[in-house]
N, C-alpha and C. Protein backbone atom coordinates (compact mmCIF):
# COMPACT_ATOMS: atom_id res chain seq x y z
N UNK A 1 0.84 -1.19 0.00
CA UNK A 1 0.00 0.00 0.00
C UNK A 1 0.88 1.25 0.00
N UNK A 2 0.54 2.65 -1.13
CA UNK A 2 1.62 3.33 -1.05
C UNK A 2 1.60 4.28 0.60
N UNK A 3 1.90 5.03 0.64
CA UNK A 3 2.17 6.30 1.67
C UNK A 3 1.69 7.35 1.18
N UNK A 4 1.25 8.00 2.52
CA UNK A 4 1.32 9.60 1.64
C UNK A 4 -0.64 10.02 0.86
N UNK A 5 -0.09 11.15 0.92
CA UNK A 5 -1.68 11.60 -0.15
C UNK A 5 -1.98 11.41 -1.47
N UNK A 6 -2.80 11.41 -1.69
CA UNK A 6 -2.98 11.43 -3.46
C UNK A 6 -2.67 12.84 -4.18
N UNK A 7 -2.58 13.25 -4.92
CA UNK A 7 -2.55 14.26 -5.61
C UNK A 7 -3.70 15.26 -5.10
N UNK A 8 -5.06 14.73 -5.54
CA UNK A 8 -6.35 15.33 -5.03
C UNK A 8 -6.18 15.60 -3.37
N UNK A 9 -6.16 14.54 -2.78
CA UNK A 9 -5.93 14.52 -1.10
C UNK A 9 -5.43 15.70 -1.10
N UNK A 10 -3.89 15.86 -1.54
CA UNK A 10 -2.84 17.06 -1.20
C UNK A 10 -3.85 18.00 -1.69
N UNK A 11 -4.53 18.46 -2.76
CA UNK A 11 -5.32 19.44 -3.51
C UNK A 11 -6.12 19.65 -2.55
N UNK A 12 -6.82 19.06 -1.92
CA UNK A 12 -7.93 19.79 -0.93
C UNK A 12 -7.30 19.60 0.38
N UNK A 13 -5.93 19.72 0.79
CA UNK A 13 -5.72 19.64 1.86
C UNK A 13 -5.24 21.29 2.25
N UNK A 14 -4.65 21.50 0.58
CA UNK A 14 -3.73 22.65 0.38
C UNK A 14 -5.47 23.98 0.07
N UNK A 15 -6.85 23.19 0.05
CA UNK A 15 -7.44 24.51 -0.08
C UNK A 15 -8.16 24.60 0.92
N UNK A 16 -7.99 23.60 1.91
CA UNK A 16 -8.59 23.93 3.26
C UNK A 16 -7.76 25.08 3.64
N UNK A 17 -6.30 25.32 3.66
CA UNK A 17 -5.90 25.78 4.67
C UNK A 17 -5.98 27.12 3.82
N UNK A 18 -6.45 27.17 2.25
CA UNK A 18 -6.72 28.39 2.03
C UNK A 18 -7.84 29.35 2.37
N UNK A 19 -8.13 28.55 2.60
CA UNK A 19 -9.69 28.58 3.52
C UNK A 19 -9.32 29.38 4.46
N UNK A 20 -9.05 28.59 5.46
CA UNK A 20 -8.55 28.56 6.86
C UNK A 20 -8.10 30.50 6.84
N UNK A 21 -6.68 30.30 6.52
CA UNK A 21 -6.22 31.43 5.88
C UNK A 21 -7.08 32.69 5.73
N UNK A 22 -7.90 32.40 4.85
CA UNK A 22 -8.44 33.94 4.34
C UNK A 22 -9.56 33.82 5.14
N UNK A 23 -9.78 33.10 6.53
CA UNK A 23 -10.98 33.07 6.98
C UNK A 23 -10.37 34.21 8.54
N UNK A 24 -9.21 33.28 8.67
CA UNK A 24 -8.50 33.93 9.65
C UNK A 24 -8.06 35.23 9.53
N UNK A 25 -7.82 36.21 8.23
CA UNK A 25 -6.84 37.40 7.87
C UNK A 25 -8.32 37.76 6.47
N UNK A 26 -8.87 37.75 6.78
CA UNK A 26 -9.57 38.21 5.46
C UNK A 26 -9.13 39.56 4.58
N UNK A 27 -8.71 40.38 5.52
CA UNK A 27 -7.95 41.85 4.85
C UNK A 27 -7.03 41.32 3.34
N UNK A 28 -6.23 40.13 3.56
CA UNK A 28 -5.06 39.23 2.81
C UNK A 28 -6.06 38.80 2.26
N UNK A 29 -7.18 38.49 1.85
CA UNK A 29 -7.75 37.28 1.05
C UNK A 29 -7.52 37.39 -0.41
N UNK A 30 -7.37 38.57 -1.83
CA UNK A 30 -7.13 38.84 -2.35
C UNK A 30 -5.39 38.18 -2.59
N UNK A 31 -4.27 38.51 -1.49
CA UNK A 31 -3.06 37.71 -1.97
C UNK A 31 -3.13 36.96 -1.70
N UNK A 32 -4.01 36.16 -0.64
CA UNK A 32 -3.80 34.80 -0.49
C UNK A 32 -4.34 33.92 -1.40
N UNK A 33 -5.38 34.58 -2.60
CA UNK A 33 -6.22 33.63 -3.43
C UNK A 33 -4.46 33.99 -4.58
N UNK A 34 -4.10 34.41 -4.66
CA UNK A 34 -2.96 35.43 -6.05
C UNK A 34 -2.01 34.12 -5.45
N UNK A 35 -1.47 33.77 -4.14
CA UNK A 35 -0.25 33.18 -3.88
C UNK A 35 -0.76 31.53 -4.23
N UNK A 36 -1.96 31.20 -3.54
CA UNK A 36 -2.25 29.62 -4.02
C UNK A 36 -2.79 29.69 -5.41
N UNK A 37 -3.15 30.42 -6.23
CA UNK A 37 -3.28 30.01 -7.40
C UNK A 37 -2.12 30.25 -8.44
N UNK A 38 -0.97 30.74 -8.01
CA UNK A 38 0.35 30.96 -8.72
C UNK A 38 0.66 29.22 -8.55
N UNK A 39 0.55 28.75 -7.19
CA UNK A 39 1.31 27.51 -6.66
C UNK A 39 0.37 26.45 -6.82
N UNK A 40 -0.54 26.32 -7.07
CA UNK A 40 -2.02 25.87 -7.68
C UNK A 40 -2.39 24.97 -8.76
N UNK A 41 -2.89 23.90 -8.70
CA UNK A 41 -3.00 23.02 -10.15
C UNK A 41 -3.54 24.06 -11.25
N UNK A 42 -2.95 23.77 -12.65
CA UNK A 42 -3.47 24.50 -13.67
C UNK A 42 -4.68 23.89 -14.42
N UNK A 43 -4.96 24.83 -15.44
CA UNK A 43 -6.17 24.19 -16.11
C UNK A 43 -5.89 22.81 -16.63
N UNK A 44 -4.52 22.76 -17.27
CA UNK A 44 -4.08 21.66 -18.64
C UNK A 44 -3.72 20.84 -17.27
N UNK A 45 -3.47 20.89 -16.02
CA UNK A 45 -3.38 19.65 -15.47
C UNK A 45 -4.57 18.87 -14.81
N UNK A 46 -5.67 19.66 -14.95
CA UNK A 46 -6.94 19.07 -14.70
C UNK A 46 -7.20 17.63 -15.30
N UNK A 47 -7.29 16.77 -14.84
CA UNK A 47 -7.22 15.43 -15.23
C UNK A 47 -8.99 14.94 -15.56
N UNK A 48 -9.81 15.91 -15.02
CA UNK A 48 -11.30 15.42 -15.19
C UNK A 48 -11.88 16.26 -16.44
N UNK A 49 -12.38 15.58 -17.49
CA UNK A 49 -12.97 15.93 -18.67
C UNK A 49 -13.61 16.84 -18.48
């Protein structure tokens, strides 16, 4: 059995805490949406049709 998260797993693990984040500092919510979507899956890696 491997280890570790899936790709997706990591993907909504990484937008909870964007969540989290702009829930906690909302003033930042604007760079905080600019910094996770720089670091962020892209369109062309979208794997669902």
């Amino acid at each position: 059995m491997a280890e570790g998260l899936t790709e997706v797993q990591a993907y909504k693990a990484v937008e909870i805490v964007k969540n989290f984040a702009k829930d906690k500092f909302p003033i930042f919510g604007g760079a905080i949406d600019k910094l996770f979507n720089k670091y962020g899956p892209k369109e062309e890696d979208d794997f669902m049709p």
